[in-house]
C-alpha atoms as a PDB file:
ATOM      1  CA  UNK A   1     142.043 141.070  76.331  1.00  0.00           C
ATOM      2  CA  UNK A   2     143.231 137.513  77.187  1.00  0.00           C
ATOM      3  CA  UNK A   3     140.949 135.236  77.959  1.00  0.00           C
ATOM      4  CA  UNK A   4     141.151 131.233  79.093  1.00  0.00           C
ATOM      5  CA  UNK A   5     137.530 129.941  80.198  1.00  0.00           C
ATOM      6  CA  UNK A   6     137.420 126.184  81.036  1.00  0.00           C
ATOM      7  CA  UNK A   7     134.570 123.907  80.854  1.00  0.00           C
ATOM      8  CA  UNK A   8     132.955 120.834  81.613  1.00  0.00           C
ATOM      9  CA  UNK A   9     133.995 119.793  84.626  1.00  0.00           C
ATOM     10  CA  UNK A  10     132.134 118.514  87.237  1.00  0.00           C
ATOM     11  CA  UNK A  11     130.903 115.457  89.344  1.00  0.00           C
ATOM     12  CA  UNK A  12     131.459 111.878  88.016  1.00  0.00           C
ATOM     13  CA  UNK A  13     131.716 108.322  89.452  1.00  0.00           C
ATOM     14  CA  UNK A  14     135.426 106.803  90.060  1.00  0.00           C
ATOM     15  CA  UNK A  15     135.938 104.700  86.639  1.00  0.00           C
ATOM     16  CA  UNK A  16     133.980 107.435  84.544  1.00  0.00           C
ATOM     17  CA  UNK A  17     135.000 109.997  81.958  1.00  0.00           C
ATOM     18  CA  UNK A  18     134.851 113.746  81.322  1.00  0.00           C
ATOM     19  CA  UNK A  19     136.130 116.198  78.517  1.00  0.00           C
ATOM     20  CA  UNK A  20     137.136 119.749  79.808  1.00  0.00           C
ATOM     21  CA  UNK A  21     137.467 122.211  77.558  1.00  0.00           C
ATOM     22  CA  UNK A  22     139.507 125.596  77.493  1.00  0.00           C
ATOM     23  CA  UNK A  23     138.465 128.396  74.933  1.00  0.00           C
ATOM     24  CA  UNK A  24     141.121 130.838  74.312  1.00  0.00           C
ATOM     25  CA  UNK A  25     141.058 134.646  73.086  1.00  0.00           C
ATOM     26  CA  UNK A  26     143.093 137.814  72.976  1.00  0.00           C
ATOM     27  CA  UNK A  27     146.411 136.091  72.011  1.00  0.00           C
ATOM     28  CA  UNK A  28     148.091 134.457  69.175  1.00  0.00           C
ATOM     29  CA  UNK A  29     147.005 130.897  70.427  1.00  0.00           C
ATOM     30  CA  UNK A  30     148.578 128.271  67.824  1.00  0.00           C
ATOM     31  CA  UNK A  31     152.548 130.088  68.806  1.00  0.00           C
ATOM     32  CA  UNK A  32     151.739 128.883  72.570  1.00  0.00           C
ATOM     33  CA  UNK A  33     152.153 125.975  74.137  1.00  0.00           C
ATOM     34  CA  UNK A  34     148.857 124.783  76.121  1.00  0.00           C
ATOM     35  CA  UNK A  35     148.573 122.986  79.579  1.00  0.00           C
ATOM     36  CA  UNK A  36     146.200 121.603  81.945  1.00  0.00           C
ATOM     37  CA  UNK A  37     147.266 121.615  85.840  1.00  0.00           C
ATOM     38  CA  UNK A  38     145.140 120.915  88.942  1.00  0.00           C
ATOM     39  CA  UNK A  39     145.042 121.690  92.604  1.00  0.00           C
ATOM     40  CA  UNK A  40     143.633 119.447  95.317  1.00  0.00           C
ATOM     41  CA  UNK A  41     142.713 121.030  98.738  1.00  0.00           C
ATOM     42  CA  UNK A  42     145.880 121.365 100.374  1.00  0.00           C
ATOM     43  CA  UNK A  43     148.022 120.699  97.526  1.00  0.00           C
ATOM     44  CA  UNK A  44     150.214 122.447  95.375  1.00  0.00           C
ATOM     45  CA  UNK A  45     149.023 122.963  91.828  1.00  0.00           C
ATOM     46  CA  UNK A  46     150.724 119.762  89.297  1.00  0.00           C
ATOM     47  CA  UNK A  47     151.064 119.341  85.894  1.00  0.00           C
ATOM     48  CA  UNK A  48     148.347 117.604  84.260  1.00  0.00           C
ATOM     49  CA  UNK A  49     149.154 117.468  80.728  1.00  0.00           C
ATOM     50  CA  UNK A  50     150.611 119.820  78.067  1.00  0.00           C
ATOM     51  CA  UNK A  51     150.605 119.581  74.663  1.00  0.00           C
ATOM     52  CA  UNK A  52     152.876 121.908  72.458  1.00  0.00           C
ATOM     53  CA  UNK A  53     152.536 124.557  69.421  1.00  0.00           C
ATOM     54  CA  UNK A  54     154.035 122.144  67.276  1.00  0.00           C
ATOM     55  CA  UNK A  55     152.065 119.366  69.049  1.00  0.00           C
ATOM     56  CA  UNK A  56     154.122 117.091  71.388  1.00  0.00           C
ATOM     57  CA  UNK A  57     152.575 116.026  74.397  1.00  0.00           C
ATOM     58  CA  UNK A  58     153.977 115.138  78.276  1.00  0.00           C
ATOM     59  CA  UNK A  59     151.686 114.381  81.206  1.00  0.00           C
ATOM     60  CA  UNK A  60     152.066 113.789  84.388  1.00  0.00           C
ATOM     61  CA  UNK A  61     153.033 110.610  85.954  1.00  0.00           C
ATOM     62  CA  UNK A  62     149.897 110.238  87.388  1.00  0.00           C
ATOM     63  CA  UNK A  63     147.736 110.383  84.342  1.00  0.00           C
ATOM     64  CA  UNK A  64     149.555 108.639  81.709  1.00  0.00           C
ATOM     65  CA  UNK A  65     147.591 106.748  79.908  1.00  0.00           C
ATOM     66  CA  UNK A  66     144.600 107.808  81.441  1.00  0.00           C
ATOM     67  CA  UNK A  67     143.850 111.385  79.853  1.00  0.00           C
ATOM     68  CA  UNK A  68     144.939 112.661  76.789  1.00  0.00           C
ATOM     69  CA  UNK A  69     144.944 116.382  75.616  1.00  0.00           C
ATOM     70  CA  UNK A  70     144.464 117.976  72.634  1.00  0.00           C
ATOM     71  CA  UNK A  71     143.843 121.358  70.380  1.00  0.00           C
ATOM     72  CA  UNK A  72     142.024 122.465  68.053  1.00  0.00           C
ATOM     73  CA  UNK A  73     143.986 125.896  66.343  1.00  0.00           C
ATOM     74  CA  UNK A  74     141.394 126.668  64.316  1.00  0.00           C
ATOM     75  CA  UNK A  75     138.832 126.772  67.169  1.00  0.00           C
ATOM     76  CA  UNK A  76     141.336 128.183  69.895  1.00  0.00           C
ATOM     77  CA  UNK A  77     140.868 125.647  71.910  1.00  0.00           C
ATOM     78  CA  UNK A  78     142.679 122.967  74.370  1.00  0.00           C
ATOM     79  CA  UNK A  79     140.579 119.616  75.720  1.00  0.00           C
ATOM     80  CA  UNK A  80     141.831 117.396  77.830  1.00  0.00           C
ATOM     81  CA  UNK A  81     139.883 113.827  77.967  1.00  0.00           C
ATOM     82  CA  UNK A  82     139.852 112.343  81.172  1.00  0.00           C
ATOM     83  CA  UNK A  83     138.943 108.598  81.088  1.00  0.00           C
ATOM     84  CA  UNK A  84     139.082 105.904  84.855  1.00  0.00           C
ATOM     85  CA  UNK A  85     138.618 108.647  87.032  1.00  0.00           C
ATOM     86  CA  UNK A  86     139.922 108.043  90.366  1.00  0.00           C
ATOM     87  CA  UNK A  87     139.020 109.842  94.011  1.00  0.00           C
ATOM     88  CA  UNK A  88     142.297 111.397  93.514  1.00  0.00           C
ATOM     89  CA  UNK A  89     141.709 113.346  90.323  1.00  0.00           C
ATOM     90  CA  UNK A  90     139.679 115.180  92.421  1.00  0.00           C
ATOM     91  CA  UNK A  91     140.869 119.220  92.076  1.00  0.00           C
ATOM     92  CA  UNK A  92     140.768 122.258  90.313  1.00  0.00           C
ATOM     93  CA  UNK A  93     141.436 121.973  86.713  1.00  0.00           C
ATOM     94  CA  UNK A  94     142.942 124.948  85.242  1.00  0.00           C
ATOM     95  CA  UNK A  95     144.347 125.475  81.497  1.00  0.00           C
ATOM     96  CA  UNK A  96     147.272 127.437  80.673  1.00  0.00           C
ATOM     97  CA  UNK A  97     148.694 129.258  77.742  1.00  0.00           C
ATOM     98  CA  UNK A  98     152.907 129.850  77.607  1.00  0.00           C
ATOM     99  CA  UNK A  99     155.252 130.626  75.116  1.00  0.00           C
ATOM    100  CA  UNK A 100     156.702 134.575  76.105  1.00  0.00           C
ATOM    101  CA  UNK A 101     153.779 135.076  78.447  1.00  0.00           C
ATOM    102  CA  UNK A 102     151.682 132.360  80.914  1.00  0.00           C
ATOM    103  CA  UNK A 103     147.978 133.227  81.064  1.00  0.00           C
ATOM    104  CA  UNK A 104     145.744 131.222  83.567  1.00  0.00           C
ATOM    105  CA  UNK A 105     141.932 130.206  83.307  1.00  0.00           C
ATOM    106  CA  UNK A 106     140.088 130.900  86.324  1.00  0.00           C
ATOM    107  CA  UNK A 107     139.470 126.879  86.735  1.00  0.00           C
ATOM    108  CA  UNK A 108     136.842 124.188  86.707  1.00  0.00           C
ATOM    109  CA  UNK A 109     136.065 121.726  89.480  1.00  0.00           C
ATOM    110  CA  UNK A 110     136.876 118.296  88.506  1.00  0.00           C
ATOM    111  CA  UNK A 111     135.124 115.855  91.702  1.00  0.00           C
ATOM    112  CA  UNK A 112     135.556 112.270  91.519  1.00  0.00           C
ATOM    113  CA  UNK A 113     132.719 110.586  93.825  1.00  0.00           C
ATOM    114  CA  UNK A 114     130.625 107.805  94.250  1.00  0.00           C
END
């Protein structure tokens, strides 16, 4: 059974930092290529960051240079370290695994608040 299951989001002052986590299971996780997205209220889910099997990395325009993401193959997992953390990075942060198949974690809220 696949499973994604994100982690450590949650409420942090605009300039601050967080490190979400994604635990994977179930598939063959260093063949896939792994991804963070988002969703604000309203919005429509964006790219956040993805990093590749063979470990290349794009972000979005809005984060560069900001967050970075990384994996860990022997521990099946994805991070994504989020440093300034703006009002706007407010959302639902969700990981993703795709290579023949795209699984979807079931998200972690990500609120940026003073």
């Amino acid at each position: 059974q696949v499973q994604l299951v994100e982690s450590g989001g949650g409420l942090v002052q605009p300039g601050g930092s967080l490190r979400l986590s994604c635990a994977a299971s179930g598939f063959s996780f260093s063949f896939y290529n792994m991804g963070w997205y988002r969703q604000a209220p309203g919005k429509q889910r964006e790219l956040v960051a993805v990093i590749t099997s063979s470990g290349s990395r794009n972000y979005g325009d809005s984060v560069k240079g900001r967050f970075t993401i990384s994996r860990d193959n022997a521990k099946l997992t994805v991070y994504l370290q989020m440093n300034s953390l703006k009002p706007e990075d407010t959302a639902v942060y969700y990981c993703n695994a795709n290579s023949y198949q795209s699984y979807w974690g079931q998200g972690t809220q990500v609120t940026v608040s003073s």
